[in-house]
N, C-alpha and C. Protein backbone atom coordinates (compact mmCIF):
# COMPACT_ATOMS: atom_id res chain seq x y z
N UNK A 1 83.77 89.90 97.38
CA UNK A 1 83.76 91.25 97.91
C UNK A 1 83.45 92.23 96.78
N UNK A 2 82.62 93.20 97.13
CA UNK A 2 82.61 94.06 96.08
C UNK A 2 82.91 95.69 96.42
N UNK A 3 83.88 95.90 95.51
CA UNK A 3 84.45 97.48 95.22
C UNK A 3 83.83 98.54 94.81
N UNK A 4 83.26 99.54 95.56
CA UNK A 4 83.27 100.82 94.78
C UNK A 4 84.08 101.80 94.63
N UNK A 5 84.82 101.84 93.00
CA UNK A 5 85.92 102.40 92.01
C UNK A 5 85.55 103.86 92.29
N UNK A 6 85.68 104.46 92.78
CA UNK A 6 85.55 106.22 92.28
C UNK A 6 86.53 106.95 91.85
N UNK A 7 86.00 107.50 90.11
CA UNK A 7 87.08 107.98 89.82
C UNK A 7 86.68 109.87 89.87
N UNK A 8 88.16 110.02 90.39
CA UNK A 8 87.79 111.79 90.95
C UNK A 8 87.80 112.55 89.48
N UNK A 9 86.99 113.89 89.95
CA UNK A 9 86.87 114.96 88.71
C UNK A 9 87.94 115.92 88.53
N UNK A 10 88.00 116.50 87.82
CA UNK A 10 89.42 117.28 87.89
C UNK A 10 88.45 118.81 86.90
N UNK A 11 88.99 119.71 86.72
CA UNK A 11 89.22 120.99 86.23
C UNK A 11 88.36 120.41 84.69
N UNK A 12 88.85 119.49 84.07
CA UNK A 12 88.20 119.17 82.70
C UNK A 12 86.62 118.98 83.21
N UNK A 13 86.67 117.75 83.74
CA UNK A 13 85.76 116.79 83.55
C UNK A 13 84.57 117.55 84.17
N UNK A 14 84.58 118.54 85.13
CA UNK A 14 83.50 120.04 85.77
C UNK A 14 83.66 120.55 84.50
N UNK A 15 84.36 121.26 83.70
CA UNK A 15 84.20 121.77 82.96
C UNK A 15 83.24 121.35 81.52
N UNK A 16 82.96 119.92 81.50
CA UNK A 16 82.38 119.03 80.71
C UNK A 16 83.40 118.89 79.37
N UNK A 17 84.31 118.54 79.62
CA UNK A 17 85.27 118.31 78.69
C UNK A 17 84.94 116.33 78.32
N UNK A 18 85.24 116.39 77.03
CA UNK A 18 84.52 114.93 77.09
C UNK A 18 86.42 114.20 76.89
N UNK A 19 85.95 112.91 76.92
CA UNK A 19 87.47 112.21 76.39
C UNK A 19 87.91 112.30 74.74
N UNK A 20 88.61 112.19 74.77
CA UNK A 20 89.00 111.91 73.36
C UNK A 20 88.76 110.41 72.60
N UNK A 21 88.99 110.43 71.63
CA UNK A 21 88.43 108.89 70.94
C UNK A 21 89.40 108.33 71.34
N UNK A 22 90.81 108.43 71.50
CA UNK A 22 91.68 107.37 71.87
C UNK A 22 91.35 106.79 73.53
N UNK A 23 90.60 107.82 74.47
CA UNK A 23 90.80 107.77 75.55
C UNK A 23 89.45 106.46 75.69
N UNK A 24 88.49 106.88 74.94
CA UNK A 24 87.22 106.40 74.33
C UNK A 24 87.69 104.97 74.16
N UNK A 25 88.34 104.37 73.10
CA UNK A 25 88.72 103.15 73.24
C UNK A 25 89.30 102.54 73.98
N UNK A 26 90.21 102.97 74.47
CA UNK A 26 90.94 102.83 75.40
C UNK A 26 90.01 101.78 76.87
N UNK A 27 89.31 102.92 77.19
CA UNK A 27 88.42 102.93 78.31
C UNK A 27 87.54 101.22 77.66
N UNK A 28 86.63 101.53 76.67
CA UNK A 28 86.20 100.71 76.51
C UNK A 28 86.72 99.41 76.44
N UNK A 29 87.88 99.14 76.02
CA UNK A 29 88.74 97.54 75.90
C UNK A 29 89.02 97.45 77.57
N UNK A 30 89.62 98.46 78.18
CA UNK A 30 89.64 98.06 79.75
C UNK A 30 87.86 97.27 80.23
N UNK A 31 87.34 97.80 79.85
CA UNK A 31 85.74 97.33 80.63
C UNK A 31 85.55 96.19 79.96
N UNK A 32 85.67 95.98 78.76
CA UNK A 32 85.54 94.72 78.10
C UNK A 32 86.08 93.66 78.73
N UNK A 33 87.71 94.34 79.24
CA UNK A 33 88.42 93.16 79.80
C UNK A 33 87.42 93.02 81.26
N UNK A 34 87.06 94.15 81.97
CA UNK A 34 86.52 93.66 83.42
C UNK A 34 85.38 92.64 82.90
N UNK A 35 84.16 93.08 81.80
CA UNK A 35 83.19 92.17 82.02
C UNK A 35 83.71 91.13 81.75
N UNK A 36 84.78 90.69 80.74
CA UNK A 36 85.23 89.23 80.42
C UNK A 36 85.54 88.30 81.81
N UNK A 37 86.24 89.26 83.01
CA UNK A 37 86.61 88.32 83.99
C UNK A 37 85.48 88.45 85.18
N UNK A 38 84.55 88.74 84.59
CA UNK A 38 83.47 88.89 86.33
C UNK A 38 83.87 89.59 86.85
N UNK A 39 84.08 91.29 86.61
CA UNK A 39 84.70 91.69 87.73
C UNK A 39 84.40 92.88 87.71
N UNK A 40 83.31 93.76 86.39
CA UNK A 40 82.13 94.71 86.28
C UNK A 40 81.19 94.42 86.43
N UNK A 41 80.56 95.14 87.59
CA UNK A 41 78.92 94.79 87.60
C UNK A 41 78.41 96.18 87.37
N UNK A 42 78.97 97.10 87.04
CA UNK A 42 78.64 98.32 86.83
C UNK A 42 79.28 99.67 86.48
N UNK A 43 79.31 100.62 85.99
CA UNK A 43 80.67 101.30 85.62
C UNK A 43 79.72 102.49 84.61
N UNK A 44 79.76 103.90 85.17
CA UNK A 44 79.72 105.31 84.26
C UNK A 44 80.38 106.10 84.52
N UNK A 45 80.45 106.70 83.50
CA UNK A 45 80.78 108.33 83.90
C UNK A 45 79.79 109.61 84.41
N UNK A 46 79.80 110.34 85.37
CA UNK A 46 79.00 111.54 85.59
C UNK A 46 79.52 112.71 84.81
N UNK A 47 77.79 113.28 84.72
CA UNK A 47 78.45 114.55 83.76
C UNK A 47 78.73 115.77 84.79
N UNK A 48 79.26 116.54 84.58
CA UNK A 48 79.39 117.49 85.67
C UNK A 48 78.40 118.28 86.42
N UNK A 49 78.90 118.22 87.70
CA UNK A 49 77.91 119.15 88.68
C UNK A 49 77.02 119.93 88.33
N UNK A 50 77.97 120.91 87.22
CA UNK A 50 76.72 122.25 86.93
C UNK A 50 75.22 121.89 86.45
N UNK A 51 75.33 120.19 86.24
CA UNK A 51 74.05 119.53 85.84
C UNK A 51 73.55 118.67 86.91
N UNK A 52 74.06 119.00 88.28
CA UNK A 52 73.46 118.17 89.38
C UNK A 52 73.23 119.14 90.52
N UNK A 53 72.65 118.52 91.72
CA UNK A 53 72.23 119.49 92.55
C UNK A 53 72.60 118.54 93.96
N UNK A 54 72.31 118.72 95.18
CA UNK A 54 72.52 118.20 96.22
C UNK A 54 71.54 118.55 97.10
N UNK A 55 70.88 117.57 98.16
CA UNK A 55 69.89 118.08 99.21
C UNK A 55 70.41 117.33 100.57
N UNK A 56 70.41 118.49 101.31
CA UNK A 56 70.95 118.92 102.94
C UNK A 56 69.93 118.16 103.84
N UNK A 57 70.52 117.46 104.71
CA UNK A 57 69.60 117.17 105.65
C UNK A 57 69.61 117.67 106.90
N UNK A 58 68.24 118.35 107.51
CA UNK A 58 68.48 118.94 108.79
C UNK A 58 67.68 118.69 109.94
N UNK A 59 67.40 117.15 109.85
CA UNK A 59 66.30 117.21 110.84
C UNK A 59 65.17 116.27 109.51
N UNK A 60 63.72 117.51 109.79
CA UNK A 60 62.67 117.35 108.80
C UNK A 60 63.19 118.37 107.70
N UNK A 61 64.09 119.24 107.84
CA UNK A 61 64.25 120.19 106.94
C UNK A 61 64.79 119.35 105.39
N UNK A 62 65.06 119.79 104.30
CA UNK A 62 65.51 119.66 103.32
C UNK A 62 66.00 120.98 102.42
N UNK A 63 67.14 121.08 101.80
CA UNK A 63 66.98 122.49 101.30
C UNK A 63 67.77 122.00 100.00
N UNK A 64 68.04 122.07 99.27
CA UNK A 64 68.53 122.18 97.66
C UNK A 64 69.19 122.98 96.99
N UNK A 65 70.63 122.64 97.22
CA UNK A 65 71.43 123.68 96.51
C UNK A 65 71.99 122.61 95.08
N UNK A 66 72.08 123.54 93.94
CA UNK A 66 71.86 123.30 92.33
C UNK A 66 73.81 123.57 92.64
N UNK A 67 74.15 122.57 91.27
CA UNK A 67 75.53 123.21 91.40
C UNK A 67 75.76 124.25 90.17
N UNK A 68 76.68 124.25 89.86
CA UNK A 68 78.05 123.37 89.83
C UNK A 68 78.74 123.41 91.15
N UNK A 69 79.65 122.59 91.76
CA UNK A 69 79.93 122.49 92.98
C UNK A 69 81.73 122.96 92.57
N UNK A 70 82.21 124.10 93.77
CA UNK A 70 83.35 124.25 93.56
C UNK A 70 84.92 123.35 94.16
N UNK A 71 84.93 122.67 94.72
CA UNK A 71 86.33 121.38 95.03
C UNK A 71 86.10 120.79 94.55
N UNK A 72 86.96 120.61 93.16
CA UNK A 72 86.80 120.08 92.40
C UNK A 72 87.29 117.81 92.92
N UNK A 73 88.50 118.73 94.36
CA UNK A 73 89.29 117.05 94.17
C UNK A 73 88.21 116.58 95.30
N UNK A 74 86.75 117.01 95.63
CA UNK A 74 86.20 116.25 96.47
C UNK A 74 84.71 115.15 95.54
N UNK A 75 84.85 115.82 94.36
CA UNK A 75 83.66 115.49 93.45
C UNK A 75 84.60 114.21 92.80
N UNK A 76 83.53 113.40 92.27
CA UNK A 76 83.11 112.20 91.47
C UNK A 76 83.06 112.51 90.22
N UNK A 77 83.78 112.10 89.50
CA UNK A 77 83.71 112.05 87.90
C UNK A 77 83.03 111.02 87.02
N UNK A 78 83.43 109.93 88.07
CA UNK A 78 82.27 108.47 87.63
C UNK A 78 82.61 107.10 88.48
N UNK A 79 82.49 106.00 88.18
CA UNK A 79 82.39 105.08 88.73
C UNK A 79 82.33 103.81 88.39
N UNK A 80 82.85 102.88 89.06
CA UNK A 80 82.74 101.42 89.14
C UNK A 80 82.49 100.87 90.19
N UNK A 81 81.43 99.82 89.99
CA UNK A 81 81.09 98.69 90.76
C UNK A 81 81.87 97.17 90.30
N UNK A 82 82.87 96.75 91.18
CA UNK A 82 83.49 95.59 90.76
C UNK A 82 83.10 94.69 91.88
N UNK A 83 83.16 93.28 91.65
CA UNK A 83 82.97 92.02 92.90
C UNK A 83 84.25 91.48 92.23
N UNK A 84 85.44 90.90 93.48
CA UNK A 84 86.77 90.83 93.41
C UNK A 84 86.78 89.84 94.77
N UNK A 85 88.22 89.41 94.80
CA UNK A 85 88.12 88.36 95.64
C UNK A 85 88.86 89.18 97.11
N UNK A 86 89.51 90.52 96.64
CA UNK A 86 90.17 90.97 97.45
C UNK A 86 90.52 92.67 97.50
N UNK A 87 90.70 93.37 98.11
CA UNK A 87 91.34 94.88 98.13
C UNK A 87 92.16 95.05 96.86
N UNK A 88 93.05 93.92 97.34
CA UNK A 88 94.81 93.75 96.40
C UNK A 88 94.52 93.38 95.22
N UNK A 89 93.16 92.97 94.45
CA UNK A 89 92.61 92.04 93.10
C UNK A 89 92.03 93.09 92.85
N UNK A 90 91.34 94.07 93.70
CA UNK A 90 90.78 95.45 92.95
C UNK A 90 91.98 96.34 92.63
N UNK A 91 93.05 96.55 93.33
CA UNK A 91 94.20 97.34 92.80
C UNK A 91 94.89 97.34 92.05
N UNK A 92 94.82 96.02 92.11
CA UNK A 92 95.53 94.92 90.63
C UNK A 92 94.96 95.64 89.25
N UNK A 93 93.55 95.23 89.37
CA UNK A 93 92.76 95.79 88.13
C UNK A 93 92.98 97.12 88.03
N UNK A 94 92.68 97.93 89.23
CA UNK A 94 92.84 99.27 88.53
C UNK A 94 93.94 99.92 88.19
N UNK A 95 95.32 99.48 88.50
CA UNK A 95 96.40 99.81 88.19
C UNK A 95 96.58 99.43 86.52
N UNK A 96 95.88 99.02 86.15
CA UNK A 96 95.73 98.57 84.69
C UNK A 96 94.85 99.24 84.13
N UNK A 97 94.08 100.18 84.66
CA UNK A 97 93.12 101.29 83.93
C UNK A 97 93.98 102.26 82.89
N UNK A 98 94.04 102.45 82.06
CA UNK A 98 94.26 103.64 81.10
C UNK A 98 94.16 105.18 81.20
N UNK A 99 94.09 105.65 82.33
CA UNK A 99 93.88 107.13 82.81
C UNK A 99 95.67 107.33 82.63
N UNK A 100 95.73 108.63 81.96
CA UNK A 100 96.81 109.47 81.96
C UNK A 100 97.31 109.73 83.39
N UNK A 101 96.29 110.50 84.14
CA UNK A 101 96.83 111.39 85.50
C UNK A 101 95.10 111.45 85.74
N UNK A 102 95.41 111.98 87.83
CA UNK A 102 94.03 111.89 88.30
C UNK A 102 94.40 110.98 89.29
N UNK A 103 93.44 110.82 89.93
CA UNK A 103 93.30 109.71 91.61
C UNK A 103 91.97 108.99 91.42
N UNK A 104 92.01 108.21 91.89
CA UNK A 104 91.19 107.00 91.61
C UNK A 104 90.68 106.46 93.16
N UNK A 105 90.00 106.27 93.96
CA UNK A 105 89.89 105.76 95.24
C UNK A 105 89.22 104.60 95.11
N UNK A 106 89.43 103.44 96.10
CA UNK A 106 88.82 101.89 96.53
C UNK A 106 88.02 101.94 97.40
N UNK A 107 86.74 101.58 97.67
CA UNK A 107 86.21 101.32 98.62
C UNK A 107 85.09 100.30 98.92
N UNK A 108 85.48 99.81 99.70
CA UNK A 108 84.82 98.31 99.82
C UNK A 108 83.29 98.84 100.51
N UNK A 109 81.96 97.72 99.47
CA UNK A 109 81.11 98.12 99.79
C UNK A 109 80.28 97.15 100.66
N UNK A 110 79.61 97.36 101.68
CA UNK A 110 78.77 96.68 102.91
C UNK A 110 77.87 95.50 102.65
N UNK A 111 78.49 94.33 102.55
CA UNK A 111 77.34 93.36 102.68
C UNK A 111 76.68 92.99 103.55
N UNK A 112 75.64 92.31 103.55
CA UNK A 112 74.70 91.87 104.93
C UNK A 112 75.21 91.29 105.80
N UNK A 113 75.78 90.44 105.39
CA UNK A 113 76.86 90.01 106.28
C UNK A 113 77.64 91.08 107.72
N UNK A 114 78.07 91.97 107.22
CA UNK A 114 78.76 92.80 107.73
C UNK A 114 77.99 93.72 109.07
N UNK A 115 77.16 93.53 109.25
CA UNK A 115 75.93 94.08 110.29
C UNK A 115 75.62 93.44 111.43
N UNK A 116 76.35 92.23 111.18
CA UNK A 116 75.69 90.65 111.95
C UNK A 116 74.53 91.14 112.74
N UNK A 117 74.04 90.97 114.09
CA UNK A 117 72.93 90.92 114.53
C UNK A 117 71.93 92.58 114.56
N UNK A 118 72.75 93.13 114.08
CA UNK A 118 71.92 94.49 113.91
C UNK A 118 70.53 94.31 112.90
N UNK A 119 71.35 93.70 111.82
CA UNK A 119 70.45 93.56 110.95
C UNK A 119 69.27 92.00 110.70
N UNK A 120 68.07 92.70 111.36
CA UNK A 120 67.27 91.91 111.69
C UNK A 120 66.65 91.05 110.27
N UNK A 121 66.41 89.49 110.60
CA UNK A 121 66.02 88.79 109.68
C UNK A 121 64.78 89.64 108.75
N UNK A 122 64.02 90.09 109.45
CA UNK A 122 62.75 90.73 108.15
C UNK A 122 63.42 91.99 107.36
N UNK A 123 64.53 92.56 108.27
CA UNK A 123 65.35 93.86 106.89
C UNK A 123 66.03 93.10 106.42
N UNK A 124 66.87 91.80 106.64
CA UNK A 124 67.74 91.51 105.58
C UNK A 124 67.02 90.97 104.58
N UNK A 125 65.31 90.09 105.11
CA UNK A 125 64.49 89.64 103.68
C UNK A 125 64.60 90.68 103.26
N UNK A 126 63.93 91.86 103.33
CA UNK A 126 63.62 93.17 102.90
C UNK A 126 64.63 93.40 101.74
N UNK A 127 65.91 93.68 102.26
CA UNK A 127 66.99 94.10 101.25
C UNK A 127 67.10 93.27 100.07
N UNK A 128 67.24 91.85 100.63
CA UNK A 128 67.04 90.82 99.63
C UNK A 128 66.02 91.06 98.42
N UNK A 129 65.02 90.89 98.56
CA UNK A 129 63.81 91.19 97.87
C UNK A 129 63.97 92.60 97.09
N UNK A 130 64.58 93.78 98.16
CA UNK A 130 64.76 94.85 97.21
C UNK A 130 65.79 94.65 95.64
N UNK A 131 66.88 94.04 96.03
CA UNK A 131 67.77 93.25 95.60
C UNK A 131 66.99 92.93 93.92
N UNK A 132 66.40 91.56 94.80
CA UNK A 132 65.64 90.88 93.46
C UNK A 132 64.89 91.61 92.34
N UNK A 133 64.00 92.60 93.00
CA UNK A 133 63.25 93.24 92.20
C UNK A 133 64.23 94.48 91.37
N UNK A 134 65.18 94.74 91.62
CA UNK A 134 66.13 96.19 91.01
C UNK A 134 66.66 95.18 89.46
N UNK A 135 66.79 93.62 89.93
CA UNK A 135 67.80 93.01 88.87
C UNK A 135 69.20 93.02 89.69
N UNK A 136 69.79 93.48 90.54
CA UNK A 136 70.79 93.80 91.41
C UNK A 136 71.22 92.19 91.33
N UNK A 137 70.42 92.17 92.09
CA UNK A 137 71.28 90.43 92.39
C UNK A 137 71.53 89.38 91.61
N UNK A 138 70.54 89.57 90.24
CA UNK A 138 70.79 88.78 88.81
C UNK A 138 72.31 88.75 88.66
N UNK A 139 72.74 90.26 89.03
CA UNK A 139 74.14 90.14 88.23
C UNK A 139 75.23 90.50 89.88
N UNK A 140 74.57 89.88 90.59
CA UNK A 140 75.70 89.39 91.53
C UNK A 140 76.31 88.37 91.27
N UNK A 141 77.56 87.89 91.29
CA UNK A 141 77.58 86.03 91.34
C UNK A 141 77.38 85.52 92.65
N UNK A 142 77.35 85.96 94.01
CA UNK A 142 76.99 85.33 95.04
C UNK A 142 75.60 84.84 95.19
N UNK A 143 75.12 85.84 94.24
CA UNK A 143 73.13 85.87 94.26
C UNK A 143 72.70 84.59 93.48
N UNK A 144 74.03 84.14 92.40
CA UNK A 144 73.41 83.30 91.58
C UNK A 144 73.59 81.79 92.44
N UNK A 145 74.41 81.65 93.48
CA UNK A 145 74.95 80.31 94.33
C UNK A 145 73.75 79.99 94.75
């Protein structure tokens, strides 16, 4: 199963406050430990809003609003991609993250599987293939079976 980690932004991290070197190591020996057990397939930090933008969908319309974006507890500070055997094996891990204070959310992400007959054999080649060509699935371990 694989997890997407989102870790929320707070008042600093909009503000572009960076970590500190302890927080810096810190962080880094946690990820070390995920890649050691198979259990990072991916993991950054975002820099803040005031350097991102968002586009609205309305139809055919599109419109583009630039941030910085103001709720702060609805924004993304950064992220992990983990493959875990379970909900309770992702909580496990992240309860072992090194963050002072802040919220952290789990959310399990959609495999093909999960669509059953919706998803027709030529989109699931499709995805597959998209898959292959990104490198995505190199560093799946289900991709490698």
């Amino acid at each position: 199963m694989r997890f997407m980690v989102i870790v929320k932004a707070n008042e600093e991290s909009e503000a572009g406050v960076l970590p500190d070197e302890q927080m810096l190591t810190e962080m880094g020996k946690y990820n070390e430990e995920l890649v050691k057990a198979g259990v990072m397939l991916a993991g950054e930090g975002l820099q803040a809003t005031s350097k991102g933008a968002r586009v609205r969908f309305d139809g055919k319309k599109r419109t583009v609003v630039d941030g910085p974006f103001t709720e702060t507890k609805e924004l993304v500070a950064g992220f992990w991609l983990w493959q875990v055997k379970s909900k309770e094996e992702a909580i496990e891990w992240l309860k072992r993250a090194p963050f002072r204070e802040g919220e952290v959310e789990i959310r399990q992400v959609f495999e093909n599987e999960d669509f059953g007959d919706a998803l027709r054999p030529e989109v699931r080649d499709l995805e597959d293939r998209v898959r292959q060509q990104s490198g995505y699935a190199e560093k799946r371990p289900e991709a490698r079976a």
